[in-house]
C-alpha atoms as a PDB file:
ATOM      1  CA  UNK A   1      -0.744 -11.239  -4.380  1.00  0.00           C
ATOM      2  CA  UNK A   2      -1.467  -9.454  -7.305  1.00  0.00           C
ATOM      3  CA  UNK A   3      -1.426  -5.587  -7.446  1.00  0.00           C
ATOM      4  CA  UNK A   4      -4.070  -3.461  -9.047  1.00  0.00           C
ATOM      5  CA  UNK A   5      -2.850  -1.152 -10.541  1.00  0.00           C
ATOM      6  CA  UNK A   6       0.853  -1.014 -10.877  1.00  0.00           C
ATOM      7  CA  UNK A   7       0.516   1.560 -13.283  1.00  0.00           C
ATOM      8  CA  UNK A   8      -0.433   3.542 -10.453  1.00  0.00           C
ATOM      9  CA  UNK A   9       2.189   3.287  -8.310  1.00  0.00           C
ATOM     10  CA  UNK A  10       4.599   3.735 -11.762  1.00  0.00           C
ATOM     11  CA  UNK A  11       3.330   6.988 -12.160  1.00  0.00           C
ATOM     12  CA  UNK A  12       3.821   7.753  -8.677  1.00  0.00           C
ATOM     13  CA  UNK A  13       7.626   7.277  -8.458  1.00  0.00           C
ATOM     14  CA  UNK A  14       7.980   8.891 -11.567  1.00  0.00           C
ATOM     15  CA  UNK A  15       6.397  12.095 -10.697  1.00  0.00           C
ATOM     16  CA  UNK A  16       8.115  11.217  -6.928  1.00  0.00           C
ATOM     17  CA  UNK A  17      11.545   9.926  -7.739  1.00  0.00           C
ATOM     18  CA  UNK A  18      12.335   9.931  -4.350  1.00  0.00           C
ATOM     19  CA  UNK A  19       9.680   7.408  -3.761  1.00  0.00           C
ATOM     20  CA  UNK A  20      10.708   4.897  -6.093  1.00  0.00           C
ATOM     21  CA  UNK A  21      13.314   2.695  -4.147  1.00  0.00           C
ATOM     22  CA  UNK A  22      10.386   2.069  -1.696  1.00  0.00           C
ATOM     23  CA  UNK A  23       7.703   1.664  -3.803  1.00  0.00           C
ATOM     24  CA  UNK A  24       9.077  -1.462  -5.895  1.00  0.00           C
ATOM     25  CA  UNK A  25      10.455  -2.904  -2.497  1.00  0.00           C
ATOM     26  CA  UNK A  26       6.554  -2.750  -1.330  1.00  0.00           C
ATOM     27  CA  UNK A  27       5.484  -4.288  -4.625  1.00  0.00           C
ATOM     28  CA  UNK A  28       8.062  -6.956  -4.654  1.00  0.00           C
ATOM     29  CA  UNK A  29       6.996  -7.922  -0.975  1.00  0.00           C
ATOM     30  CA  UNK A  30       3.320  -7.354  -2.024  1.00  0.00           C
ATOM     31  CA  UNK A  31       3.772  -9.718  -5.425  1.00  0.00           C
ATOM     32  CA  UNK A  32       5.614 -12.640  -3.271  1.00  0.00           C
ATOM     33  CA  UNK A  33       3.116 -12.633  -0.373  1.00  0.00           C
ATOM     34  CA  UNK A  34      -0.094 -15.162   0.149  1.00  0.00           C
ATOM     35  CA  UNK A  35      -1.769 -13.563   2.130  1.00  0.00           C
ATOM     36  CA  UNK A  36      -5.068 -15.019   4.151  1.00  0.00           C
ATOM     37  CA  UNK A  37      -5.705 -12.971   7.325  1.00  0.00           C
ATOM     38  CA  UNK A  38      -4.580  -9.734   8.506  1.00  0.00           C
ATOM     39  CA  UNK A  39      -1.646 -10.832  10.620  1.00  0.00           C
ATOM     40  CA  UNK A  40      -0.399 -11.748   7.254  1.00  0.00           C
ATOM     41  CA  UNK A  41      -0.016  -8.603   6.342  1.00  0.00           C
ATOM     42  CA  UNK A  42       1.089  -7.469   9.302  1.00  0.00           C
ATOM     43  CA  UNK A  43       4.235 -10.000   9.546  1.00  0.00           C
ATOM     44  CA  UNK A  44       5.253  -8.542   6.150  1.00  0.00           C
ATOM     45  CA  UNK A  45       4.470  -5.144   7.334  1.00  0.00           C
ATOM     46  CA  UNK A  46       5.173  -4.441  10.620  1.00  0.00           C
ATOM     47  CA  UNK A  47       4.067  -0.936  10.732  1.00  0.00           C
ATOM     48  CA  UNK A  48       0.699  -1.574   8.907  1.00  0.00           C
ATOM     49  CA  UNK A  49      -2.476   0.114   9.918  1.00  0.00           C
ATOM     50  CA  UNK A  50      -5.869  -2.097   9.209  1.00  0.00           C
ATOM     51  CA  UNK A  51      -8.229   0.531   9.137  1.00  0.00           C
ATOM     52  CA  UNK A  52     -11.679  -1.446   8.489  1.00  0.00           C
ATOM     53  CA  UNK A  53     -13.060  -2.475   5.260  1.00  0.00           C
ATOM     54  CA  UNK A  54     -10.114  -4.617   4.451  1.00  0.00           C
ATOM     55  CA  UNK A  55      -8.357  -1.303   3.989  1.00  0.00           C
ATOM     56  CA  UNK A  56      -4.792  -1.364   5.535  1.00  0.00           C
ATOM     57  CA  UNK A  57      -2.468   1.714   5.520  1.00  0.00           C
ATOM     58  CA  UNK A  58       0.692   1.294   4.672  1.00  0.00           C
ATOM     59  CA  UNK A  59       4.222   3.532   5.736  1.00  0.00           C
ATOM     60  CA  UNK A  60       6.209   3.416   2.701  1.00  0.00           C
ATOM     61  CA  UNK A  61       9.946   4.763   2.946  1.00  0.00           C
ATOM     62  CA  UNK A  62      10.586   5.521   6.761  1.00  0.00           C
ATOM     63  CA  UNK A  63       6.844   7.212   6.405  1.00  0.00           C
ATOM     64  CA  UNK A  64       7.682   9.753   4.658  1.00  0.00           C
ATOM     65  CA  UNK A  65       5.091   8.443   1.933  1.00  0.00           C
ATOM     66  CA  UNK A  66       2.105   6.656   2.851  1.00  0.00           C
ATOM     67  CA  UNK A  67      -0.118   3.910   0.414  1.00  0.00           C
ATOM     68  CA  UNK A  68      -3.571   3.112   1.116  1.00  0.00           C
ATOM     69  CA  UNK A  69      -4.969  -0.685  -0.710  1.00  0.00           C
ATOM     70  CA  UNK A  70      -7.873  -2.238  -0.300  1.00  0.00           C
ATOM     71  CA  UNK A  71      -6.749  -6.388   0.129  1.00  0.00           C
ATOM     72  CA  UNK A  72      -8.720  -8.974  -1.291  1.00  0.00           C
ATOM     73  CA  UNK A  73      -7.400 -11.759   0.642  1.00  0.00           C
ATOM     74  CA  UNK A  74     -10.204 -14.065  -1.215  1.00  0.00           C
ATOM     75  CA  UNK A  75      -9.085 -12.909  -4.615  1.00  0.00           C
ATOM     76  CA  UNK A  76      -5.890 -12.526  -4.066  1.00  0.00           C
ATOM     77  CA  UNK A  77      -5.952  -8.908  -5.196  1.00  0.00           C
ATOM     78  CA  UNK A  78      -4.256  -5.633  -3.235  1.00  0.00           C
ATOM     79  CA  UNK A  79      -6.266  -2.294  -5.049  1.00  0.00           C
ATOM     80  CA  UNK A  80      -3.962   0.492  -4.454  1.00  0.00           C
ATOM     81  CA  UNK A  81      -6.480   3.339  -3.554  1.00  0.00           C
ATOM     82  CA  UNK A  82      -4.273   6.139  -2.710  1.00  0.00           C
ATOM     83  CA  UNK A  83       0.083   6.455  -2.671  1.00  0.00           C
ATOM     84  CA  UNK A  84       0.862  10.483  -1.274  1.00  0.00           C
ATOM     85  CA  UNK A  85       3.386  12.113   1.064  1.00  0.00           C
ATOM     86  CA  UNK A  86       2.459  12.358   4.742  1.00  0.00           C
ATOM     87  CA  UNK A  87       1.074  15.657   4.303  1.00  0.00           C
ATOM     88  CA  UNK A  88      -0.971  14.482   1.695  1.00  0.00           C
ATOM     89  CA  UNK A  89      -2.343  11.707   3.685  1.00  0.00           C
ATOM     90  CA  UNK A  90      -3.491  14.207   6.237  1.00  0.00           C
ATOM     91  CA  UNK A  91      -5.905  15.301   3.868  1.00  0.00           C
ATOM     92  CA  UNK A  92      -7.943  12.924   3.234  1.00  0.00           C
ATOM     93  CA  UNK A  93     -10.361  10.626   4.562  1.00  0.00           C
ATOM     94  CA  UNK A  94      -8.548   6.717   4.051  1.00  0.00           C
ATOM     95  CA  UNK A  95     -11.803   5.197   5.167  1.00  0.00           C
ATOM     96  CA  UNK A  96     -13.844   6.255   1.796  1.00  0.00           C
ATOM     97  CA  UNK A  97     -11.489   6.598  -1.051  1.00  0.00           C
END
């Protein structure tokens, strides 16, 4: 799959060090996978959350971080619409961003 943007989640760990192990093990996963479906996802990502909308919410380091992507399974594209701390995810609304 490709990733838009990886300059996105970049910027994350390096504001976020402590996210960075993590995040490039969910982009190497993310860049290897060919995905069709859902349960795709879901057999990469066990504790994935589809949340309508092709949106999919994702637990990233023991869930102490959390990434939201949009996944283009016909396009093989993952949009990264939102990469925050638990708390942070709390905040918002996952459904519209």
């Amino acid at each position: 799959m490709r990733i838009i943007s990886i300059r996105r989640i970049r910027e994350y760990y390096e504001a976020h060090p402590e996210s960075k192990v993590a995040l490039l093990y969910w982009v190497e996963v993310v860049k290897r996978a060919k995905w069709s479906n859902a349960m795709d996802v879901k057999r990469s990502f066990g504790s994935v959350d589809s949340i309508g909308g092709l949106r999919y919410v994702f637990n990233i380091g023991g869930n102490k971080f959390r990434l939201v992507a949009v996944v283009q399974f016909n396009h093989d594209c993952v949009y990264i619409r939102f990469i925050g701390t638990h708390s942070e995810y709390d905040k918002i609304d996952c459904r519209t961003i």
